[in-house]
C-alpha atoms as a PDB file:
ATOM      1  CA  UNK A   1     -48.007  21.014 -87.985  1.00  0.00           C
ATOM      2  CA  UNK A   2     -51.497  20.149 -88.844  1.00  0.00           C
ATOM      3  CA  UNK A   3     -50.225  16.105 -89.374  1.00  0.00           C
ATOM      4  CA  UNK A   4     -48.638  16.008 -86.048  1.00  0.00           C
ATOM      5  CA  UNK A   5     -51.571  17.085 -84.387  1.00  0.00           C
ATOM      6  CA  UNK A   6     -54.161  14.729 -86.697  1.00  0.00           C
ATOM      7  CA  UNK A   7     -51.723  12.132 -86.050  1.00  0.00           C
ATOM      8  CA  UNK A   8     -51.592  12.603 -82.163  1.00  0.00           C
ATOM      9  CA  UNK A   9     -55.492  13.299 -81.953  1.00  0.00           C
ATOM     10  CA  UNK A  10     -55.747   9.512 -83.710  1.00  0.00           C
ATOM     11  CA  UNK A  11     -53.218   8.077 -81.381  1.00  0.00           C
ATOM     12  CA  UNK A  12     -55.537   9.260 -78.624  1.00  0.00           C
ATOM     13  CA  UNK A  13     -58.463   7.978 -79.938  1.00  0.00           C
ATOM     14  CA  UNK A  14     -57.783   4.319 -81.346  1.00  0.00           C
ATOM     15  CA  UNK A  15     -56.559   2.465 -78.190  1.00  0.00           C
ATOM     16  CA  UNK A  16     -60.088   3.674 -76.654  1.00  0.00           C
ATOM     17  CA  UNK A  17     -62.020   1.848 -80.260  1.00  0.00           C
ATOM     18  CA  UNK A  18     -60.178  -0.860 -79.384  1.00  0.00           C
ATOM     19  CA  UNK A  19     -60.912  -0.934 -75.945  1.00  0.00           C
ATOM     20  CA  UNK A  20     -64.947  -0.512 -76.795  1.00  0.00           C
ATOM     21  CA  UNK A  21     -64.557  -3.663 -79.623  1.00  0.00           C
ATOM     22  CA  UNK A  22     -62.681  -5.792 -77.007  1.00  0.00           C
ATOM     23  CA  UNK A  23     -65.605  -5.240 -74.704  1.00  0.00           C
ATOM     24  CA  UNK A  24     -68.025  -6.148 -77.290  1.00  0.00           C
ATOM     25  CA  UNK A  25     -66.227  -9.221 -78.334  1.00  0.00           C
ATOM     26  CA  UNK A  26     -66.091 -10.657 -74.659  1.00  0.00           C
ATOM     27  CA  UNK A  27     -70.148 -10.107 -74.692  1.00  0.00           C
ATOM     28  CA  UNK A  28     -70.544 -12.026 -77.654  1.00  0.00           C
ATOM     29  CA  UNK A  29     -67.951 -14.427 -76.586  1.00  0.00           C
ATOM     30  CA  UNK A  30     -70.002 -15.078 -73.364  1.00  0.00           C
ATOM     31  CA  UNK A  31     -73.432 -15.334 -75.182  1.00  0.00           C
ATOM     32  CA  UNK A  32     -71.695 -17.994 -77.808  1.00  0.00           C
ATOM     33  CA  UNK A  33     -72.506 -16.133 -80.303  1.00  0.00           C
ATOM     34  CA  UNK A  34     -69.561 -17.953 -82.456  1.00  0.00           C
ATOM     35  CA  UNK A  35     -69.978 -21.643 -82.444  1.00  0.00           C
ATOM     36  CA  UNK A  36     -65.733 -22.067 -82.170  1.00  0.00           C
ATOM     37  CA  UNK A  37     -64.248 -23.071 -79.573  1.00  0.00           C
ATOM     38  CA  UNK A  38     -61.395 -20.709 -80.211  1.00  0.00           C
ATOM     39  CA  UNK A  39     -63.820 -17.560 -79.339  1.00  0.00           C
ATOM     40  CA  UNK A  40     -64.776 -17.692 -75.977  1.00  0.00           C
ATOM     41  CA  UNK A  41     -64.497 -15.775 -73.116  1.00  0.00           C
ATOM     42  CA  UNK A  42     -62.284 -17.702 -71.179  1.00  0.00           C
ATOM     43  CA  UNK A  43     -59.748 -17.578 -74.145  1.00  0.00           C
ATOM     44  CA  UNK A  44     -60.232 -13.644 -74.451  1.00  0.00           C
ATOM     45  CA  UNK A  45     -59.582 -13.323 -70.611  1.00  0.00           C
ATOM     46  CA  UNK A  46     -56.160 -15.858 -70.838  1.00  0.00           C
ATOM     47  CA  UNK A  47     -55.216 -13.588 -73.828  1.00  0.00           C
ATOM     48  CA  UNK A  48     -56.032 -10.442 -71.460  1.00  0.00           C
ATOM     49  CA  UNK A  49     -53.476 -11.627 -68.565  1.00  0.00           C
ATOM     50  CA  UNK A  50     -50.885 -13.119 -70.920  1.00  0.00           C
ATOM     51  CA  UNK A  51     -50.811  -9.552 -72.281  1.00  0.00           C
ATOM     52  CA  UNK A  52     -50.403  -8.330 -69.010  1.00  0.00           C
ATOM     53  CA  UNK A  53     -47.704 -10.482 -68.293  1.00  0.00           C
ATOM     54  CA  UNK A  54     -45.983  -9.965 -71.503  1.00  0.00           C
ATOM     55  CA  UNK A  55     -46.315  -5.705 -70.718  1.00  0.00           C
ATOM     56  CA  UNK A  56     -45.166  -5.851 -67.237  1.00  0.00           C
ATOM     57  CA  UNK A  57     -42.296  -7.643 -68.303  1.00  0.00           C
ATOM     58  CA  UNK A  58     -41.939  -4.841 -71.135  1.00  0.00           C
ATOM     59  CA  UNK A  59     -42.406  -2.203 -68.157  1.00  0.00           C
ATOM     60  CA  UNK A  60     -40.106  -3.681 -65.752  1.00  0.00           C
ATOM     61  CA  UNK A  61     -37.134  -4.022 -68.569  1.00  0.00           C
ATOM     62  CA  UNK A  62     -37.754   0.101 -69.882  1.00  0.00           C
ATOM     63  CA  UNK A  63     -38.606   1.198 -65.916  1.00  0.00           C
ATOM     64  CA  UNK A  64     -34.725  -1.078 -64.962  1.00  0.00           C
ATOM     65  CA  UNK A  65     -32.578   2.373 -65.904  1.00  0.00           C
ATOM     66  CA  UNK A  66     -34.837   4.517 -63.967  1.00  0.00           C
ATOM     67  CA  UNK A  67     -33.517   3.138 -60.341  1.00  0.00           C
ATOM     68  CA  UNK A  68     -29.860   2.178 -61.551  1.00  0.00           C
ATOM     69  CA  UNK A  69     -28.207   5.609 -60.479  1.00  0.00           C
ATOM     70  CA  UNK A  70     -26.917   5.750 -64.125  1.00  0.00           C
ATOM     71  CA  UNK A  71     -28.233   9.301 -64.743  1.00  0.00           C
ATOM     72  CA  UNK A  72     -29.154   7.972 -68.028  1.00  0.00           C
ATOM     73  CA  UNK A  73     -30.967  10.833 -70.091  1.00  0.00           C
ATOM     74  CA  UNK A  74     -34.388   9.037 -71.710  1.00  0.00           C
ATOM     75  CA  UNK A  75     -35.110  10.538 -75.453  1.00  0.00           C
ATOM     76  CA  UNK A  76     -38.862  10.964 -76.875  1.00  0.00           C
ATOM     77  CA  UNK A  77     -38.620   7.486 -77.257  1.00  0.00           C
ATOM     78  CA  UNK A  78     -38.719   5.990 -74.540  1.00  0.00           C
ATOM     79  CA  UNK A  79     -41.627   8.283 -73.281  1.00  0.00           C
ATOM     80  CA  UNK A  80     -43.745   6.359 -76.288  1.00  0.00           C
ATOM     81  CA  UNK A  81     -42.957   3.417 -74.772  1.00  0.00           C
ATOM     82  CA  UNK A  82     -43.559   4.131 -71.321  1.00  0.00           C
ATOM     83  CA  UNK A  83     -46.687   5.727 -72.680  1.00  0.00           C
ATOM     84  CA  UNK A  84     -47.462   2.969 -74.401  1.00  0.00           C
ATOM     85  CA  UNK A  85     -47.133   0.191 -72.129  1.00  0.00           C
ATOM     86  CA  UNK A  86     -49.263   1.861 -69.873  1.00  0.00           C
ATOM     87  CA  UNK A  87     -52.276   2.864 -71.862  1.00  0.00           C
ATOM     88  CA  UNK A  88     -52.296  -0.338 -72.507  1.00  0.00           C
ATOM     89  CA  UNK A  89     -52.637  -2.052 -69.099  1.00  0.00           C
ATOM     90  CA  UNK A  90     -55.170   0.988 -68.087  1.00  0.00           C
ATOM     91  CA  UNK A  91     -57.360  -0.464 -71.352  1.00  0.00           C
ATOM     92  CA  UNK A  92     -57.014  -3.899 -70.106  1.00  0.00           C
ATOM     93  CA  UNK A  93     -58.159  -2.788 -66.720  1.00  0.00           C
ATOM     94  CA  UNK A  94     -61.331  -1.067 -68.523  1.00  0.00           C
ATOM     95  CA  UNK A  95     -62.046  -4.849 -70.224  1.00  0.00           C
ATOM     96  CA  UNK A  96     -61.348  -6.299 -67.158  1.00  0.00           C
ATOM     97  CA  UNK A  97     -64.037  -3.532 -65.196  1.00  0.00           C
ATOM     98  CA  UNK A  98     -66.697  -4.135 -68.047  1.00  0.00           C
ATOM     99  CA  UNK A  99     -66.133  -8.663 -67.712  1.00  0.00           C
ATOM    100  CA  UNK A 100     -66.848  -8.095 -64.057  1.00  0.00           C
ATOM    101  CA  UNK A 101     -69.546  -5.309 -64.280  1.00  0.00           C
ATOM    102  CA  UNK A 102     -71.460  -7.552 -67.303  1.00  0.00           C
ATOM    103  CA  UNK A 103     -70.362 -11.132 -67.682  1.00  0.00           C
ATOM    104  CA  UNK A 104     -69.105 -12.279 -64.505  1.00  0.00           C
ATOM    105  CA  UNK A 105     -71.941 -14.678 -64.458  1.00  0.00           C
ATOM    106  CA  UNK A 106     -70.374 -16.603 -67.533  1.00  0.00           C
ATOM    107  CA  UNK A 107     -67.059 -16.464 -65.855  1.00  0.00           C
ATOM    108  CA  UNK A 108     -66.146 -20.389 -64.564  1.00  0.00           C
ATOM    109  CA  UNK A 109     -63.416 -19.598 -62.097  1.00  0.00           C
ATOM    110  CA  UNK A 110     -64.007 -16.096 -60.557  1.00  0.00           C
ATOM    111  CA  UNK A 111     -62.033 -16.173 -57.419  1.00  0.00           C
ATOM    112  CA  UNK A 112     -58.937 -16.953 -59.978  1.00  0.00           C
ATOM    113  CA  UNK A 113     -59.889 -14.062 -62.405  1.00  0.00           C
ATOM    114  CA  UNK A 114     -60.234 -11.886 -59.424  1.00  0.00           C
ATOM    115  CA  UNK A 115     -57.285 -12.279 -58.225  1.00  0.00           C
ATOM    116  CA  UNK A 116     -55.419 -11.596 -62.007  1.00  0.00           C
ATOM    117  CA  UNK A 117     -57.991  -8.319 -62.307  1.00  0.00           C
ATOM    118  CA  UNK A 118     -56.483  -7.630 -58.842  1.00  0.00           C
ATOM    119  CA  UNK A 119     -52.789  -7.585 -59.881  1.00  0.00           C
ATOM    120  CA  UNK A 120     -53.261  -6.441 -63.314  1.00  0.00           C
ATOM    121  CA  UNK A 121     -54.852  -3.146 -61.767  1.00  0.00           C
ATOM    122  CA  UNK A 122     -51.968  -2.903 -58.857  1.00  0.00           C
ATOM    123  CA  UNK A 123     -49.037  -3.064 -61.904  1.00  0.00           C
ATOM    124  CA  UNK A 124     -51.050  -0.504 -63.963  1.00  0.00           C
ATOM    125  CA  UNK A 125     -51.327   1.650 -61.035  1.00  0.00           C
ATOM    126  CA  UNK A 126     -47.702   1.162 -59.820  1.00  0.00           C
ATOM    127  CA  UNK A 127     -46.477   1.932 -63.579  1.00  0.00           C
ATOM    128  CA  UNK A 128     -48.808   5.381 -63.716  1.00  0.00           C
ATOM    129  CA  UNK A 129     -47.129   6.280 -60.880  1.00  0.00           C
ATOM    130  CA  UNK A 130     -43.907   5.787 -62.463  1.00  0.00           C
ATOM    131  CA  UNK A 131     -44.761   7.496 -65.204  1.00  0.00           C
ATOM    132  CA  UNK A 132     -45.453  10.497 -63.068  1.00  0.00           C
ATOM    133  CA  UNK A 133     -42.464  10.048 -61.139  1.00  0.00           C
ATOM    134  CA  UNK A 134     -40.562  10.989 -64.174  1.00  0.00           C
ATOM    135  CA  UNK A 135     -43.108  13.018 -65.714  1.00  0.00           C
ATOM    136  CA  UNK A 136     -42.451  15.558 -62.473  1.00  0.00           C
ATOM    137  CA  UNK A 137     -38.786  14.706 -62.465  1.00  0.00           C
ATOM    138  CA  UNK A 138     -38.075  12.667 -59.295  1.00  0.00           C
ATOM    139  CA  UNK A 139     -37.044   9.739 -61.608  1.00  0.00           C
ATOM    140  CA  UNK A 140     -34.559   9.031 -62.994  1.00  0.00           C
ATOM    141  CA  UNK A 141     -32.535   8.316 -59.676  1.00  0.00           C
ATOM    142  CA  UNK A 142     -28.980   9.371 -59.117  1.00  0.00           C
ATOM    143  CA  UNK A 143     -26.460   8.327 -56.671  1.00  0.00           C
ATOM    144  CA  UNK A 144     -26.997   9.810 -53.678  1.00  0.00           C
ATOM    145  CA  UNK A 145     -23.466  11.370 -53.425  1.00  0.00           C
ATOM    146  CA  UNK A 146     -24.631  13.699 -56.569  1.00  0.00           C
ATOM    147  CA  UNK A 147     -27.036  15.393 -54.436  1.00  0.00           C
ATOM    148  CA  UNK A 148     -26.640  19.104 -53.338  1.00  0.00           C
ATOM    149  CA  UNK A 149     -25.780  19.017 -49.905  1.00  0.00           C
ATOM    150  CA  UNK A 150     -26.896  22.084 -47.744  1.00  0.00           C
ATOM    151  CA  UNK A 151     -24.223  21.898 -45.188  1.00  0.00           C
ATOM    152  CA  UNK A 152     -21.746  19.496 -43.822  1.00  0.00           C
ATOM    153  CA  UNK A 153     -24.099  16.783 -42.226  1.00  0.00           C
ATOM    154  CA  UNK A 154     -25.078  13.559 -43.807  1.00  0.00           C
ATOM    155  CA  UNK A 155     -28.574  14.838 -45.094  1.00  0.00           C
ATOM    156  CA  UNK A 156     -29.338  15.270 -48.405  1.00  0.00           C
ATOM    157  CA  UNK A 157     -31.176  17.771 -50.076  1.00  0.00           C
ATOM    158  CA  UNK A 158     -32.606  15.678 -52.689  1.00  0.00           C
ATOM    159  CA  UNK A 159     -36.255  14.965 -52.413  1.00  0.00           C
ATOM    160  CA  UNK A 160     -36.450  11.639 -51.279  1.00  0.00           C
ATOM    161  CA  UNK A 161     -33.180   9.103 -50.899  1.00  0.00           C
ATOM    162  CA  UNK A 162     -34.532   6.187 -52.115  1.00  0.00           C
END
């Protein structure tokens, strides 16, 4: 028992040490403190919405079942996944919050950045919400003729007919 909970504690804890080292790379990245031009801050922010891109697409492919009426019963699994793939779009938000906050000013094209930031904080907030959505059990959905009907009439008694 005591290894599930050390395990889970250290779960918790090393997405937000990565987070933190992220941040401090981007600093150093913007005050060239490495002479490559392979470490830079514009390379660390591509990286940033390539990752986004890549986990969104991840999201959108485990989230697919959720809104197919199959019923389908998800296992511990794929809540470690869903879990996953949105802790880490919330961390990229926090790099993206601490790059606009602290190094904007190195930043070449910040009307294009923005508008990334923008999206990548939209698709992390659209895939909490999911995650609640099944967390609370309105997802997955099922067809519409499985619902409990009260009476005869065409309503439905489920809790929203989406």
């Amino acid at each position: 028992m005591r290894e599930d909970v050390s395990s889970k504690i250290e779960l918790e804890i090393r997405p937000h040490q990565l987070i933190r080292w992220l941040c401090k790379c981007a600093s150093e990245y913007a005050n060239s403190s490495f002479s490559s031009p392979c470490y830079s801050l514009e390379f660390l922010i591509t990286w940033v919405f390539q990752r986004a891109i890549d986990l969104k697409a991840n999201c959108d492919e485990y989230f697919a079942p959720l809104f197919d009426y199959s019923q389908s019963k998800f296992d511990a699994n794929f809540s470690v996944l869903l879990n996953s793939c949105t802790t880490q779009l919330s961390s990229l938000c926090v790099l993206n919050k601490h790059v606009d906050e602290k190094l904007v000013s190195y930043v070449y094209d910040t009307d294009a950045i923005n508008e990334h930031w923008t999206r990548l904080e939209l698709d992390s907030i659209h895939f909490e919400v999911i995650r609640w959505l099944v967390k609370v059990g309105l997802l997955p959905e099922c067809h519409p003729s499985t619902y409990l009907r009260p009476d005869d009439s065409e309503r439905i008694s489920a809790p929203f007919p989406v």
